[in-house]
Protein backbone atom coordinates (compact mmCIF):
# COMPACT_ATOMS: atom_id res chain seq x y z
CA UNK A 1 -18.57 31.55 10.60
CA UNK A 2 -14.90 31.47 9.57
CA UNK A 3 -13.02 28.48 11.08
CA UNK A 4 -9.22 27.68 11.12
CA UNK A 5 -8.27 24.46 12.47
CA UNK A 6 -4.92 24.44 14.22
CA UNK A 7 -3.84 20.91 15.48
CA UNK A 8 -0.83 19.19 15.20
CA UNK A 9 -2.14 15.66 15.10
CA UNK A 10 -3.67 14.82 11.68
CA UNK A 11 -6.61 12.39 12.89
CA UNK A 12 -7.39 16.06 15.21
CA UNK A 13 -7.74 17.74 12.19
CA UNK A 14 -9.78 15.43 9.77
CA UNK A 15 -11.99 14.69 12.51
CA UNK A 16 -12.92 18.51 13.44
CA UNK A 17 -13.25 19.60 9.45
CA UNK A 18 -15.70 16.53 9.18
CA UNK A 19 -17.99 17.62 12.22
CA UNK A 20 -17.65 21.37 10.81
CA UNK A 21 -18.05 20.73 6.91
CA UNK A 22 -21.66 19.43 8.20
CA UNK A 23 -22.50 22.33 9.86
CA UNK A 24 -24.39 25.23 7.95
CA UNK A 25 -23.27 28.51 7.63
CA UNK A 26 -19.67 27.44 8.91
CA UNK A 27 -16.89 28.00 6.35
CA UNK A 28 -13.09 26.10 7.24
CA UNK A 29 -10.45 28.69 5.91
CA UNK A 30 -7.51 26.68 6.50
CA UNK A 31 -5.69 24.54 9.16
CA UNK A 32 -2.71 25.14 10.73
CA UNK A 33 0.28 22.12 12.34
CA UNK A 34 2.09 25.09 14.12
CA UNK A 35 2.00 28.63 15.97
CA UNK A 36 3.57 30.35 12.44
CA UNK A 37 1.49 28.65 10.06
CA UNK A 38 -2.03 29.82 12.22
CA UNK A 39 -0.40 33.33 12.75
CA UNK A 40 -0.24 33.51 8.95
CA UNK A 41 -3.56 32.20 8.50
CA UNK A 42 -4.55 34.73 10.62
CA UNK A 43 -2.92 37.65 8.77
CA UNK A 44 -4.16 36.56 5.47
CA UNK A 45 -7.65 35.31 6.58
CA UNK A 46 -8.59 36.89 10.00
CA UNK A 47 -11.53 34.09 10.87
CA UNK A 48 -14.23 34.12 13.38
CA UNK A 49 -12.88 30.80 15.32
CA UNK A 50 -10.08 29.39 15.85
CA UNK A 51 -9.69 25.71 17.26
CA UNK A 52 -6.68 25.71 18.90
CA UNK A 53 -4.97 22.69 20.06
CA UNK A 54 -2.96 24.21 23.59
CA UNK A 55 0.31 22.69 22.80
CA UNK A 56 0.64 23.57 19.37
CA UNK A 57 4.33 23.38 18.26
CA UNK A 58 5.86 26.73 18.41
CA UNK A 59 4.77 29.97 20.27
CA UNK A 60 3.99 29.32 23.98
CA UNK A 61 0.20 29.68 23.87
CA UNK A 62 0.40 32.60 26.50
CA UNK A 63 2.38 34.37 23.59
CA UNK A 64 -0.05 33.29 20.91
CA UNK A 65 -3.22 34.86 21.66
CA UNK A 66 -2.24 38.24 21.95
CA UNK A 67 -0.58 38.16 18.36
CA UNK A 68 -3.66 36.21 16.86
CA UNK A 69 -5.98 39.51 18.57
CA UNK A 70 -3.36 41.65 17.70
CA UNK A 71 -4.52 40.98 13.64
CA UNK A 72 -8.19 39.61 14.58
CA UNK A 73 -9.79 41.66 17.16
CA UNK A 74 -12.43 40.04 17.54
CA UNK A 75 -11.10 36.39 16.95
CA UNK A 76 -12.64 33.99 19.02
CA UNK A 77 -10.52 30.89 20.33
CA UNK A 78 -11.69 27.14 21.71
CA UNK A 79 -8.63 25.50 23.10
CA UNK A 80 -8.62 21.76 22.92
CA UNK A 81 -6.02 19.89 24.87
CA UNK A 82 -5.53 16.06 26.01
CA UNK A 83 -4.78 17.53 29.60
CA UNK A 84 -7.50 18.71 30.93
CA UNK A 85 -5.86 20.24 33.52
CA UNK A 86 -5.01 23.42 31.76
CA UNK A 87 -8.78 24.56 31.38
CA UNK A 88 -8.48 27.24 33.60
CA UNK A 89 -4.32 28.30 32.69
CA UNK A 90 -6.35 28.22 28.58
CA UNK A 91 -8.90 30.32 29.89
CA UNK A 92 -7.10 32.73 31.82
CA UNK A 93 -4.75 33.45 29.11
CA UNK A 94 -8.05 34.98 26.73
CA UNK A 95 -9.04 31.18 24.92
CA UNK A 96 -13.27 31.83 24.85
CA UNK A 97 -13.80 27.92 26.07
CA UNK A 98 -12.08 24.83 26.17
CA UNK A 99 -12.99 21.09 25.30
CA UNK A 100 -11.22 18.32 26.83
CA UNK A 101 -9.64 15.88 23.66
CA UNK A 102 -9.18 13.17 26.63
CA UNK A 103 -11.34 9.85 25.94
CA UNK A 104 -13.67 8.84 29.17
């Protein structure tokens, strides 16, 4: 599987590749701080995944995910947020799942 990381919060991103660089058969393409850097990702790359943090600077995520299918098809999308009351606006809006970032 073909994994892009898109995150704006460094310690976000180290934390996911480590979990994922220990998982077979899992390749990380890329990651991405902002809506136009993952867009071009997913031009150049067109992964399997993408880990989407919901406020990612840039693109309203509403706007997002139709441009990301509109190259990848069949692109799959997690959204991750701190607020984990915008699991169901994430997964109305086409993200696949969602996982809270919010500590217990």
């Amino acid at each position: 599987m073909r994994v892009i990381v898109a995150d704006d919060q460094t310690k976000v991103r180290s934390a996911l590749r480590l979990l994922l660089e220990h998982q077979p058969h899992v390749e990380i393409l890329g990651e991405a701080v902002d809506t136009t850097g993952l867009l071009d990702w997913a031009k150049a790359a067109c992964p399997d995944l993408v880990l989407l943090d919901w406020e990612l600077p840039g693109l309203p995520a509403a706007a997002l995910l139709p441009l990301l299918h509109d190259h990848c098809p069949a692109l799959r999308v997690i959204a991750l947020s701190s607020r984990p009351e915008v699991r169901q606006a994430a997964l109305d809006t086409g993200a696949d799942a969602f996982v809270s970032k919010r500590l217990a």
